[in-house]
Protein backbone atom coordinates (compact mmCIF):
# COMPACT_ATOMS: atom_id res chain seq x y z
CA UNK A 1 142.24 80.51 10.18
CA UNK A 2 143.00 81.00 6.59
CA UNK A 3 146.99 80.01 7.32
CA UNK A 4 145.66 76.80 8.41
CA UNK A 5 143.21 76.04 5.47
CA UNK A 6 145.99 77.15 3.14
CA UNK A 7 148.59 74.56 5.06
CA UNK A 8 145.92 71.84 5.40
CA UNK A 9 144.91 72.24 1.67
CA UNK A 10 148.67 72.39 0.19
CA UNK A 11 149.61 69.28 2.32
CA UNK A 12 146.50 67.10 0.76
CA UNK A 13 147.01 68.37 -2.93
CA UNK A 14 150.03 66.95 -4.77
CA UNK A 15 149.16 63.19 -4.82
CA UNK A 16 151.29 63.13 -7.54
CA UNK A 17 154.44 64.80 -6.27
CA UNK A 18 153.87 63.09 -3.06
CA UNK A 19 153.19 59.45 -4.38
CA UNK A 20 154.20 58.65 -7.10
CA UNK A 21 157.60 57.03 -7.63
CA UNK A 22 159.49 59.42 -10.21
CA UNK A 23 161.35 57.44 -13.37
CA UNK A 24 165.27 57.74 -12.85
CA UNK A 25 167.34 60.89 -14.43
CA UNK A 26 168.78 59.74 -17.94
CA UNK A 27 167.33 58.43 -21.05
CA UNK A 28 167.96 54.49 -20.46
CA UNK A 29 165.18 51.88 -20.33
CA UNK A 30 163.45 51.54 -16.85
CA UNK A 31 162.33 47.84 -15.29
CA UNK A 32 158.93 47.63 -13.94
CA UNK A 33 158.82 49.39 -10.56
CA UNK A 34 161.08 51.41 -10.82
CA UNK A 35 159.00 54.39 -11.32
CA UNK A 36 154.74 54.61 -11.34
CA UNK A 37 153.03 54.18 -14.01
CA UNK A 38 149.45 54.19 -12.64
CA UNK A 39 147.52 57.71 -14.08
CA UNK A 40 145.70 57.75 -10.72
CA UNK A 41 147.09 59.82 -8.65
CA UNK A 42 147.25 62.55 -11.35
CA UNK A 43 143.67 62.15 -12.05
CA UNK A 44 142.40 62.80 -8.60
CA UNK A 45 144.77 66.14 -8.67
CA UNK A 46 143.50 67.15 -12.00
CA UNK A 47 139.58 66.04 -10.68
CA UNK A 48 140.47 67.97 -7.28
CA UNK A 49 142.14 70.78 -8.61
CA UNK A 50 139.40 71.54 -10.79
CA UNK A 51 136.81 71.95 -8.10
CA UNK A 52 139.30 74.44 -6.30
CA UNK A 53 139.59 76.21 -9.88
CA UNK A 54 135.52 76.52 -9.80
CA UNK A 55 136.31 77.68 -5.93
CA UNK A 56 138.87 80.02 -6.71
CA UNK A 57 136.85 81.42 -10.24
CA UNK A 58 133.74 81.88 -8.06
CA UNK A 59 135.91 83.76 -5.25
CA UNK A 60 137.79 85.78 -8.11
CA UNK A 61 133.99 86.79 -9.62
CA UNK A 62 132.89 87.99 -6.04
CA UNK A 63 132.18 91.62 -5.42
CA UNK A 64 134.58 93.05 -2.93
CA UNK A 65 132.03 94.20 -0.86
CA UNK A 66 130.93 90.51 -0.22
CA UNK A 67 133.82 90.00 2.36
CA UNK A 68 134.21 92.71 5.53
CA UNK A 69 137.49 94.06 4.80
CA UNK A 70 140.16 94.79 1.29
CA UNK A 71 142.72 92.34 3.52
CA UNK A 72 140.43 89.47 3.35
CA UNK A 73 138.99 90.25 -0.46
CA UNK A 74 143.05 89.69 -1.31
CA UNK A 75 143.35 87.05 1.58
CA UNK A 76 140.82 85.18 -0.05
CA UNK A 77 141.93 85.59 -4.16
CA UNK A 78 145.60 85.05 -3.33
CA UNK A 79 144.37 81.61 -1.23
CA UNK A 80 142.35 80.43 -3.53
CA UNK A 81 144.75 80.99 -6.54
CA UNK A 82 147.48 78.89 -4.54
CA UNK A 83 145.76 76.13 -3.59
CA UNK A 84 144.21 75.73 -7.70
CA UNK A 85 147.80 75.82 -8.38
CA UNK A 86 149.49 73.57 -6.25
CA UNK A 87 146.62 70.79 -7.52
CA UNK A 88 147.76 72.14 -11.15
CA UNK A 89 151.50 72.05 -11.01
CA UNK A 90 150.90 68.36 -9.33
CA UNK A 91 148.77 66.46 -12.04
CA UNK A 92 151.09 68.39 -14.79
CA UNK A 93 154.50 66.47 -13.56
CA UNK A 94 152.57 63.15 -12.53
CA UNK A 95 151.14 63.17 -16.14
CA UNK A 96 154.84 63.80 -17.36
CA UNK A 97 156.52 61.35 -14.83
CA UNK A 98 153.94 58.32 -15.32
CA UNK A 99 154.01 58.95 -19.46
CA UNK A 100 157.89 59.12 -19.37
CA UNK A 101 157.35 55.83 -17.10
CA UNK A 102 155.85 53.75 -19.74
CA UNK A 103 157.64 55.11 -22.61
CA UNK A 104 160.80 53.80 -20.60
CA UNK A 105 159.19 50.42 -19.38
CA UNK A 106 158.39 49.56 -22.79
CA UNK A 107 161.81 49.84 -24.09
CA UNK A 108 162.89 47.89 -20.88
CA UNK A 109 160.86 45.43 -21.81
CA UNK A 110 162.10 45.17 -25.88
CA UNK A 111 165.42 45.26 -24.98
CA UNK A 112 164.76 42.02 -22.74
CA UNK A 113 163.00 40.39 -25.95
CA UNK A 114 165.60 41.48 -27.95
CA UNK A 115 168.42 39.87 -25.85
CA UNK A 116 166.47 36.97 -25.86
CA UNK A 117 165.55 36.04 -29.38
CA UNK A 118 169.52 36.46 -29.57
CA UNK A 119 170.14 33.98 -26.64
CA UNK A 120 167.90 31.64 -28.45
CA UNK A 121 169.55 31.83 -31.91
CA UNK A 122 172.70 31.58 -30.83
CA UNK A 123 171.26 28.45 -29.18
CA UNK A 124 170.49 26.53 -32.00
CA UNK A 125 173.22 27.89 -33.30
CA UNK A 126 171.66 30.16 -35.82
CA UNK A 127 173.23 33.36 -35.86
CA UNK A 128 171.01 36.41 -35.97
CA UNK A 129 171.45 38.40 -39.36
CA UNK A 130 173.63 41.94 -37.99
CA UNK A 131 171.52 44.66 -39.69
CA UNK A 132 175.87 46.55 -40.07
């Protein structure tokens, strides 16, 4: 019974890992949707796996002789430790991943200004001033 909690748990946490569309290896400007850059799905981990922290504190506080055997006093701990984790571990990289998202976006998006406030100079034939 506790296997399946633990499986049915794990597999609901990690909106983040799950969902959300990681930005690209590298450095390099991103375009819009090409990664997520929505905070939701992090939130609801970080909401979520703060109620199983509560869960799991509560379960660590217990007095062993509140469950029936040692086994299910460990059972129990090492569960609930997981499971805080897992929702943990998730919001931490979909913070990271959407943050890195926008940073990226945003420089997407000034290099596409950029290239065209040059476009449009050379246009009417002003020449941008070179900053070299």
């Amino acid at each position: 019974m506790l296997a399946a909690v633990l499986v049915i748990s794990l597999l609901s946490s990690a909106c983040s890992m799950l969902f959300m569309r990681r930005p690209p290896r590298g450095d390099g400007p991103v375009a819009r949707g090409d990664c997520t850059r929505s905070l939701a799905a992090p939130v609801i981990d970080g909401v979520v796996g703060l109620g199983h922290l509560g869960q799991a504190a509560g379960i660590w506080g217990e007095s062993r002789d509140a469950f029936d055997t040692e086994e299910a006093y460990d059972r129990h701990r090492i569960g609930s430790a997981i499971i805080a984790g897992a929702f943990a571990v998730s919001a931490i990289h979909g913070f990271g991943w959407s943050g890195e998202c926008r940073h990226r976006t945003t420089l997407s998006e000034q290099a596409v200004r950029d290239h065209l406030r040059v476009l449009a100079a050379r246009q009417l034939g002003n020449q941008p001033k070179r900053p070299w």
